[in-house]
PDB file of N, CA and C in Angstrom:
ATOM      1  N   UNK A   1     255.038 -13.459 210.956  1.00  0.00           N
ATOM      2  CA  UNK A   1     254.136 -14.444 210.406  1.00  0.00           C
ATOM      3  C   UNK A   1     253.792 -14.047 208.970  1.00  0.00           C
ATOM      4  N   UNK A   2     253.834 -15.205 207.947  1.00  0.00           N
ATOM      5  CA  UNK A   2     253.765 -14.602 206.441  1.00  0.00           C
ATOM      6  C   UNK A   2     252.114 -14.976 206.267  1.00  0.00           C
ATOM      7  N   UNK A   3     251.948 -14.619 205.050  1.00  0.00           N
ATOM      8  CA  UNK A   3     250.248 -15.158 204.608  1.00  0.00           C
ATOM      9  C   UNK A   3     250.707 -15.454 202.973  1.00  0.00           C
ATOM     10  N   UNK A   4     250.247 -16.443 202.787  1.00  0.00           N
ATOM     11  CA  UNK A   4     250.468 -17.130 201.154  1.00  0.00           C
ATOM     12  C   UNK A   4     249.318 -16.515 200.452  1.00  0.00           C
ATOM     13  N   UNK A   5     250.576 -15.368 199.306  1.00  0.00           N
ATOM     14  CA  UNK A   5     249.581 -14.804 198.270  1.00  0.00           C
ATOM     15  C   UNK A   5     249.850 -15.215 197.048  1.00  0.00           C
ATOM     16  N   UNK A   6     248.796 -15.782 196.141  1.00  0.00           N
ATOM     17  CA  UNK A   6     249.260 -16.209 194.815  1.00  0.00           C
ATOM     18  C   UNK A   6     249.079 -14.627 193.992  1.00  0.00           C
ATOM     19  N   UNK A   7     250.116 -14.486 193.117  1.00  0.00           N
ATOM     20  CA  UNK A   7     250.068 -13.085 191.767  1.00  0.00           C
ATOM     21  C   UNK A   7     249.449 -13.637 190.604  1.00  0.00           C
ATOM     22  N   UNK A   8     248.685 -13.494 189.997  1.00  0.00           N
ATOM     23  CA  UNK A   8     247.907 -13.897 188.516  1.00  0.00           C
ATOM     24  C   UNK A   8     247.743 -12.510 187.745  1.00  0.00           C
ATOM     25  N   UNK A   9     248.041 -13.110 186.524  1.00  0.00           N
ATOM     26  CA  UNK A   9     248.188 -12.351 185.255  1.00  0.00           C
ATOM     27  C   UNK A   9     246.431 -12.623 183.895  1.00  0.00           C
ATOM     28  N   UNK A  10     246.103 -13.827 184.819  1.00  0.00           N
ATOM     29  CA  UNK A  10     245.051 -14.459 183.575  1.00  0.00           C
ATOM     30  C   UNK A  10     243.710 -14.769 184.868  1.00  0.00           C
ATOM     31  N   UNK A  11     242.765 -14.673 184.466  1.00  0.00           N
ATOM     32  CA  UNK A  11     241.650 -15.210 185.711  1.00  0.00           C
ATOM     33  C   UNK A  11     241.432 -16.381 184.848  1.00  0.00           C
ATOM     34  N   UNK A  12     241.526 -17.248 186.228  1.00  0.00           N
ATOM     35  CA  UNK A  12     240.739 -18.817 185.349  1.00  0.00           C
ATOM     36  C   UNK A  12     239.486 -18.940 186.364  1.00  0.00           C
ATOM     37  N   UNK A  13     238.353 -18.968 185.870  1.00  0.00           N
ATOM     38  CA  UNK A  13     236.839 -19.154 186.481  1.00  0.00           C
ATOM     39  C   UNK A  13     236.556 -20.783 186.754  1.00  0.00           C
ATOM     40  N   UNK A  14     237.209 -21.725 185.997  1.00  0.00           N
ATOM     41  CA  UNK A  14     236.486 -23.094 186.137  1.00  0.00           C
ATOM     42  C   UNK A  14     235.253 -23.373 185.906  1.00  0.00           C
ATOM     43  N   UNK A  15     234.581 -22.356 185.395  1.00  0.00           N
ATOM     44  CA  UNK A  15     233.001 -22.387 184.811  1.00  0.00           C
ATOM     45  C   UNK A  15     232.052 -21.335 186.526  1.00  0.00           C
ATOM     46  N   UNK A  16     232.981 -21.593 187.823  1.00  0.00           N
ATOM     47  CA  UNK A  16     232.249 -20.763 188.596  1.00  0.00           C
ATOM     48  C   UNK A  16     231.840 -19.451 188.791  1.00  0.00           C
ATOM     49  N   UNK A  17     232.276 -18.316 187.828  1.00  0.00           N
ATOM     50  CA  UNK A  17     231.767 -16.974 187.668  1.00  0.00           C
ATOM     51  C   UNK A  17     230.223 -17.007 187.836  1.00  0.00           C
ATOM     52  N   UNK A  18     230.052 -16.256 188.621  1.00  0.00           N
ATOM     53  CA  UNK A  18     228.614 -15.754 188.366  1.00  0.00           C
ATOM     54  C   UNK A  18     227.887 -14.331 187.803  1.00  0.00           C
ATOM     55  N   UNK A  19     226.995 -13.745 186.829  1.00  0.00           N
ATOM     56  CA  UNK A  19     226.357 -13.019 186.320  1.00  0.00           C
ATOM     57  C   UNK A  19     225.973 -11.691 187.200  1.00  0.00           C
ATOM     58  N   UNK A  20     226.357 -10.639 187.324  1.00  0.00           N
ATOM     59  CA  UNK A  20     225.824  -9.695 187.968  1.00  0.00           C
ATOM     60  C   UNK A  20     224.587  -8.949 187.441  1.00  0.00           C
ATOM     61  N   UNK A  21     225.390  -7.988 186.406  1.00  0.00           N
ATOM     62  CA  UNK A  21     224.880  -7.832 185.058  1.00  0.00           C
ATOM     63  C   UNK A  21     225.198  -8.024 183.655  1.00  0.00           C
ATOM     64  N   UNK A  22     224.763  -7.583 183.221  1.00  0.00           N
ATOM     65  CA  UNK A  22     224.795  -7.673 181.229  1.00  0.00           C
ATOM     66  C   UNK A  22     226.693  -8.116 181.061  1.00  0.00           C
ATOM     67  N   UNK A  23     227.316  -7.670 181.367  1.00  0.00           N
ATOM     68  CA  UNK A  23     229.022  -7.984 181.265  1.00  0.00           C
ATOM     69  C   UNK A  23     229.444  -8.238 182.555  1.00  0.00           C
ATOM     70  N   UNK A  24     228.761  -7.787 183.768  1.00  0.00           N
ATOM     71  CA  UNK A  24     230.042  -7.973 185.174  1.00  0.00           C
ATOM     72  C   UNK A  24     229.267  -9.237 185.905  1.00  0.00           C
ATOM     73  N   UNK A  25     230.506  -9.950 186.059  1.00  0.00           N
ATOM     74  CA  UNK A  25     230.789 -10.980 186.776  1.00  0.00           C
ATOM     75  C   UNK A  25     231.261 -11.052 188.094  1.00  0.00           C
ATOM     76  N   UNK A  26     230.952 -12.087 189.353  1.00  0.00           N
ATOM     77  CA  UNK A  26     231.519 -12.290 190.154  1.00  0.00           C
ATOM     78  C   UNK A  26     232.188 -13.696 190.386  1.00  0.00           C
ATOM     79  N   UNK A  27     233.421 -13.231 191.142  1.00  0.00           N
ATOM     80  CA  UNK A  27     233.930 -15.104 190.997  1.00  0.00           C
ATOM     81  C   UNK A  27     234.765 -14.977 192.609  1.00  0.00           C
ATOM     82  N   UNK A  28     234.525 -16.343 192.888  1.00  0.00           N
ATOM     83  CA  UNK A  28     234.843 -16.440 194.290  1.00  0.00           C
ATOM     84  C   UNK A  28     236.256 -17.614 194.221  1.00  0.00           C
ATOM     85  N   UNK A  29     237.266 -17.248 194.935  1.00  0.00           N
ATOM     86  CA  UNK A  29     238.218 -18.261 194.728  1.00  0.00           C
ATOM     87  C   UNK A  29     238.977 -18.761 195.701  1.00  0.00           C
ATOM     88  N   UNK A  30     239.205 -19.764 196.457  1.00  0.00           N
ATOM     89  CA  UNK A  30     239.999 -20.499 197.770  1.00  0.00           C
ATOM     90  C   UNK A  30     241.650 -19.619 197.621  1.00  0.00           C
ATOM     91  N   UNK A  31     241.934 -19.072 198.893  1.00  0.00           N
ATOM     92  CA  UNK A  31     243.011 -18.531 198.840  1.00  0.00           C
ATOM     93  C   UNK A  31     243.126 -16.717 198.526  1.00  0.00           C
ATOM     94  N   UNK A  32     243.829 -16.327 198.960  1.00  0.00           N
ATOM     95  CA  UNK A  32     244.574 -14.940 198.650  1.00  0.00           C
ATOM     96  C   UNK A  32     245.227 -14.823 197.584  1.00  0.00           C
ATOM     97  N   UNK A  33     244.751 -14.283 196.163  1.00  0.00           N
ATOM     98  CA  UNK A  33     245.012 -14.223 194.902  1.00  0.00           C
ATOM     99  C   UNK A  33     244.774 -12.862 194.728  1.00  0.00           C
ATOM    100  N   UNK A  34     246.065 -11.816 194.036  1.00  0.00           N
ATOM    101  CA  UNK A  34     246.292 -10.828 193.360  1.00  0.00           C
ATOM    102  C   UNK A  34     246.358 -10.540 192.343  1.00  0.00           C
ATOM    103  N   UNK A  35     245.375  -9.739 191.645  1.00  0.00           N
ATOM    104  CA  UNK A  35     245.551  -9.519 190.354  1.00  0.00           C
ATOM    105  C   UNK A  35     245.532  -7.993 189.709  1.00  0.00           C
ATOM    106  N   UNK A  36     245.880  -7.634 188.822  1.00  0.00           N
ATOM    107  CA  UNK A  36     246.194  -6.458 188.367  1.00  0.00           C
ATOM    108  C   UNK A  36     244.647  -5.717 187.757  1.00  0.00           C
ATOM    109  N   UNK A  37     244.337  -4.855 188.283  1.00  0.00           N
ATOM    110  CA  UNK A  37     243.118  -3.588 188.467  1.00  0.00           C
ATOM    111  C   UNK A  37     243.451  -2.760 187.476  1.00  0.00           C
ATOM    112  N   UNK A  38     242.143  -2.505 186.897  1.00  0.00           N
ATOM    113  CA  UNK A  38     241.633  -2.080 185.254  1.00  0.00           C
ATOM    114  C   UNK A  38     242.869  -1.572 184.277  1.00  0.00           C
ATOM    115  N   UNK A  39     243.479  -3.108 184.128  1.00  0.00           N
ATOM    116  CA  UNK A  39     243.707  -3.258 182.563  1.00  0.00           C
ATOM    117  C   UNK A  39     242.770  -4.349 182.033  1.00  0.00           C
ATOM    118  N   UNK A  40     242.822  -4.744 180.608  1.00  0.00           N
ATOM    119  CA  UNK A  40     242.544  -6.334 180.407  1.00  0.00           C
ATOM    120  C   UNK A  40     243.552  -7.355 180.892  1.00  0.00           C
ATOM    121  N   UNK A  41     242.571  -8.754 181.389  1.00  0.00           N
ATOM    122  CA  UNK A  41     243.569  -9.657 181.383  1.00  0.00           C
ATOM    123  C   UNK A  41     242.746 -10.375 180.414  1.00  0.00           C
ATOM    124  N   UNK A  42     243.461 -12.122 180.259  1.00  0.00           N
ATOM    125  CA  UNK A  42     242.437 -12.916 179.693  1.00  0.00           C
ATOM    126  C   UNK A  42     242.043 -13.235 180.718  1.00  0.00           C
ATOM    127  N   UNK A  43     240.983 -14.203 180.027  1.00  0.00           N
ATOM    128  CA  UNK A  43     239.915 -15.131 180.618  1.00  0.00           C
ATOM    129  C   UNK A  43     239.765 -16.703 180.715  1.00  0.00           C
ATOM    130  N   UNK A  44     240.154 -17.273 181.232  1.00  0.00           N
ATOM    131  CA  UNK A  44     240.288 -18.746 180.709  1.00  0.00           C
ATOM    132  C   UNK A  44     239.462 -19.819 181.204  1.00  0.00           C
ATOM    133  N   UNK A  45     238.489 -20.360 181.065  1.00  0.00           N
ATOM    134  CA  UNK A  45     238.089 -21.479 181.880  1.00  0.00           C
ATOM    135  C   UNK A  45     238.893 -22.093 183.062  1.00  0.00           C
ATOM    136  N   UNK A  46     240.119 -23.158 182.086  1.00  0.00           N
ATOM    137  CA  UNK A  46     240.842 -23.569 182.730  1.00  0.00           C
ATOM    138  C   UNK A  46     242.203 -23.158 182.403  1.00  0.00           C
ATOM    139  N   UNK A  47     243.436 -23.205 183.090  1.00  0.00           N
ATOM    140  CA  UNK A  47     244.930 -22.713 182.708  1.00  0.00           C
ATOM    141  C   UNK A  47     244.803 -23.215 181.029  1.00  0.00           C
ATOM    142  N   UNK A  48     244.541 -24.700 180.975  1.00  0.00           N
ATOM    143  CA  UNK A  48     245.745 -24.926 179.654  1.00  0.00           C
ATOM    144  C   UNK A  48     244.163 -24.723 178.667  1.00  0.00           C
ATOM    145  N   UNK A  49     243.478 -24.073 178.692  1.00  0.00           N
ATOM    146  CA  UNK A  49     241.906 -23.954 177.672  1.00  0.00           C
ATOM    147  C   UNK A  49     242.746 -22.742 176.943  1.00  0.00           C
ATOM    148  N   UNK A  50     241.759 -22.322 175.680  1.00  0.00           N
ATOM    149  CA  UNK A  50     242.115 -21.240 174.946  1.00  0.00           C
ATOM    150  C   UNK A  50     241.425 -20.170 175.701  1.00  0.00           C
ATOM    151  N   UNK A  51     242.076 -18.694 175.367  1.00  0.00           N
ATOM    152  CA  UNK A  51     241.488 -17.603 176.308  1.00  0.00           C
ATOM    153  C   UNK A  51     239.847 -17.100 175.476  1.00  0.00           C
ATOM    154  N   UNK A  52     238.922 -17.187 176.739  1.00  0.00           N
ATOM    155  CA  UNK A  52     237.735 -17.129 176.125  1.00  0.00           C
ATOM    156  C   UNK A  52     237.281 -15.743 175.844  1.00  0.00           C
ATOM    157  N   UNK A  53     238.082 -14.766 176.315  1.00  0.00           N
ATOM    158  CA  UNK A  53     238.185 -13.642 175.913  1.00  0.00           C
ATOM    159  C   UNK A  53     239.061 -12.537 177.015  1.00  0.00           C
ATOM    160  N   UNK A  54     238.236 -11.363 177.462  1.00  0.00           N
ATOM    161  CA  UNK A  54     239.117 -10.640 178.103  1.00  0.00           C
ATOM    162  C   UNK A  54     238.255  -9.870 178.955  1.00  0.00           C
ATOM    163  N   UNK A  55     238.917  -9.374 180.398  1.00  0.00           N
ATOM    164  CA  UNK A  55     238.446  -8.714 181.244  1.00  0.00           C
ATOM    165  C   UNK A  55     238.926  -7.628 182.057  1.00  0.00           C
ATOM    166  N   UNK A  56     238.349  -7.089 182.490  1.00  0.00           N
ATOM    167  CA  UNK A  56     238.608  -5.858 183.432  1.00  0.00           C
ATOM    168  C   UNK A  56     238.428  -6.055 184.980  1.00  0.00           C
ATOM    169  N   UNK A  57     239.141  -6.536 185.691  1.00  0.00           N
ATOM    170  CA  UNK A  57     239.175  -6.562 187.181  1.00  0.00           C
ATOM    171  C   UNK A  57     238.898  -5.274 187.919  1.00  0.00           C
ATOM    172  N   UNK A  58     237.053  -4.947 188.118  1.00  0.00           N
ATOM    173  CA  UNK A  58     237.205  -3.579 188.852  1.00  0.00           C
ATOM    174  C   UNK A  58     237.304  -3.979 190.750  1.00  0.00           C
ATOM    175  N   UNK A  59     237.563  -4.716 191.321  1.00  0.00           N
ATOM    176  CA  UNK A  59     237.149  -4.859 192.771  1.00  0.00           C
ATOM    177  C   UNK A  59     238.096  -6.415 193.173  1.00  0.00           C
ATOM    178  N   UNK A  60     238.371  -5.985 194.131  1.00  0.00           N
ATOM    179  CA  UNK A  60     238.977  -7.565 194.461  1.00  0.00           C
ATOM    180  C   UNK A  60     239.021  -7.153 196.225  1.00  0.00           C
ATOM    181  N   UNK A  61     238.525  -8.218 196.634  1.00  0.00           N
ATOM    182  CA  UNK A  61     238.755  -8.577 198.266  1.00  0.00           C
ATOM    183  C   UNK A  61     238.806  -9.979 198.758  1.00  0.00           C
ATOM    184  N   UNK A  62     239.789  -9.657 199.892  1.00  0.00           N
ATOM    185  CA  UNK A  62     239.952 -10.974 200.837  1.00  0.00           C
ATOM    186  C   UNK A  62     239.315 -10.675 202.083  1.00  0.00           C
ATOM    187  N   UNK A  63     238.925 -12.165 202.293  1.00  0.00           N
ATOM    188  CA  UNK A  63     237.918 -12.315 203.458  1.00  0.00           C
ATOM    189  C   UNK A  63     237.980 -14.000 203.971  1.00  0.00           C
ATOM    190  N   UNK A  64     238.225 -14.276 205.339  1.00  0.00           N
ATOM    191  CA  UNK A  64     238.311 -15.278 205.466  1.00  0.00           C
ATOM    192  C   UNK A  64     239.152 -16.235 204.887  1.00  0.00           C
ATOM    193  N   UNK A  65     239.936 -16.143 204.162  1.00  0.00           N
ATOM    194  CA  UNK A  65     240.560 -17.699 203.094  1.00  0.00           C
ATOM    195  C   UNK A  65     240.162 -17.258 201.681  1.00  0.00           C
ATOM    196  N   UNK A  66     239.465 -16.338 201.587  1.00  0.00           N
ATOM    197  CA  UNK A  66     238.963 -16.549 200.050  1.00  0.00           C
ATOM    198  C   UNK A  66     239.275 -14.837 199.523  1.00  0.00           C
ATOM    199  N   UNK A  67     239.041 -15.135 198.709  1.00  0.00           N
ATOM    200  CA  UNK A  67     239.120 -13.853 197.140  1.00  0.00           C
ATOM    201  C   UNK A  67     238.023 -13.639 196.542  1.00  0.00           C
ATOM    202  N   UNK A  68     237.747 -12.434 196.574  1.00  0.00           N
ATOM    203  CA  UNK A  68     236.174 -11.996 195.829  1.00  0.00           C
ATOM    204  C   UNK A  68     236.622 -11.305 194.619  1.00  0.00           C
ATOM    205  N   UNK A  69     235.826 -11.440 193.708  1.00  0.00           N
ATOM    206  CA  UNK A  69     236.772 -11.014 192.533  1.00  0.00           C
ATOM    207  C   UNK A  69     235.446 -10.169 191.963  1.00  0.00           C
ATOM    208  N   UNK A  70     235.153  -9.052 191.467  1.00  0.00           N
ATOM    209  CA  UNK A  70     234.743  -8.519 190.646  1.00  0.00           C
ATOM    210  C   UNK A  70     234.781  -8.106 189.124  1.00  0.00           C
ATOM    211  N   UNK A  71     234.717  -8.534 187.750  1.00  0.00           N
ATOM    212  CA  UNK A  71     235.019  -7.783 186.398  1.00  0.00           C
ATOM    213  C   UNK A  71     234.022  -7.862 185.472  1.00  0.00           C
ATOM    214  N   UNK A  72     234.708  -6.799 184.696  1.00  0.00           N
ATOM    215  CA  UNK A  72     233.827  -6.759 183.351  1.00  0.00           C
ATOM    216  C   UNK A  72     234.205  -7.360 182.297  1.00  0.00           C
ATOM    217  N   UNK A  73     233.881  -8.217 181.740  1.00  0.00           N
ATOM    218  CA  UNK A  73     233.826  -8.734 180.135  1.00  0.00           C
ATOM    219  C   UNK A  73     234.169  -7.638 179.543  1.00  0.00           C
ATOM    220  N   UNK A  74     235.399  -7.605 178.942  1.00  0.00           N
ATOM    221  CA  UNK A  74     235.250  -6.048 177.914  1.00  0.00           C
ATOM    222  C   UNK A  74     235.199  -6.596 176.428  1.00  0.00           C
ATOM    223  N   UNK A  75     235.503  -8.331 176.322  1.00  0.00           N
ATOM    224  CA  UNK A  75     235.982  -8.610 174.795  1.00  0.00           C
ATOM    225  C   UNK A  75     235.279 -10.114 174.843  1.00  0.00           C
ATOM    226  N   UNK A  76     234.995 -10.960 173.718  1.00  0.00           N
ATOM    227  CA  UNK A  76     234.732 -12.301 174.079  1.00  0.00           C
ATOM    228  C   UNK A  76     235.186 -12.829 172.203  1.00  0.00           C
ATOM    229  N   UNK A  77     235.953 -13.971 172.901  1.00  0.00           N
ATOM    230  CA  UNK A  77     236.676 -14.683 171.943  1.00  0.00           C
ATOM    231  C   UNK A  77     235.339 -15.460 171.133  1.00  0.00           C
ATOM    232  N   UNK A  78     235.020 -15.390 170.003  1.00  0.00           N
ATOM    233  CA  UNK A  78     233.831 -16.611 169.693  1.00  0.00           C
ATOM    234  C   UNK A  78     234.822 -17.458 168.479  1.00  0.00           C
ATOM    235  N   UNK A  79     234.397 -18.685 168.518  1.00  0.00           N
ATOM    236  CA  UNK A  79     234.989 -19.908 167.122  1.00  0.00           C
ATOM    237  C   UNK A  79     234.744 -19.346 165.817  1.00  0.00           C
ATOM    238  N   UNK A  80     234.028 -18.374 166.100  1.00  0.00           N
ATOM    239  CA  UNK A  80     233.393 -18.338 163.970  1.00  0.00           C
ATOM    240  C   UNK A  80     234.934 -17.519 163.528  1.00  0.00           C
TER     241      UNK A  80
END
């Protein structure tokens, strides 16, 4: 019996991240999604948005259907 895992290179939040502290975030996501543990990735709202900056994936778990995602903000893209 297989289990469908998606591999990601970029976290896209959709605006649902939530605030832990001062830089770490939590984000919750439908599905079994793998991602690569403390390097930077980007950050993207959505796939085709510009990267809003960059992060550090310290924690990731599956539970039920879903993906718990833990990181730190290490960089943030601003317009100026």
């Amino acid at each position: 019996m297989g289990m469908p895992v998606d591999l990601n290179t970029m976290l896209i939040t959709h605006g649902e991240e939530e605030r832990v502290e001062q830089n770490l975030f939590e984000l919750k996501k439908t599905g079994y999604c793998l991602y690569p543990l403390d390097i930077p990735v980007e950050v993207r709202k959505t796939q085709e948005s510009e990267a809003s900056g960059s992060a550090v994936i310290q924690k990731i778990a599956w539970e039920k259907g879903m993906t718990f995602i833990r990181y730190e903000l290490v960089s943030l893209n601003t317009p100026n």
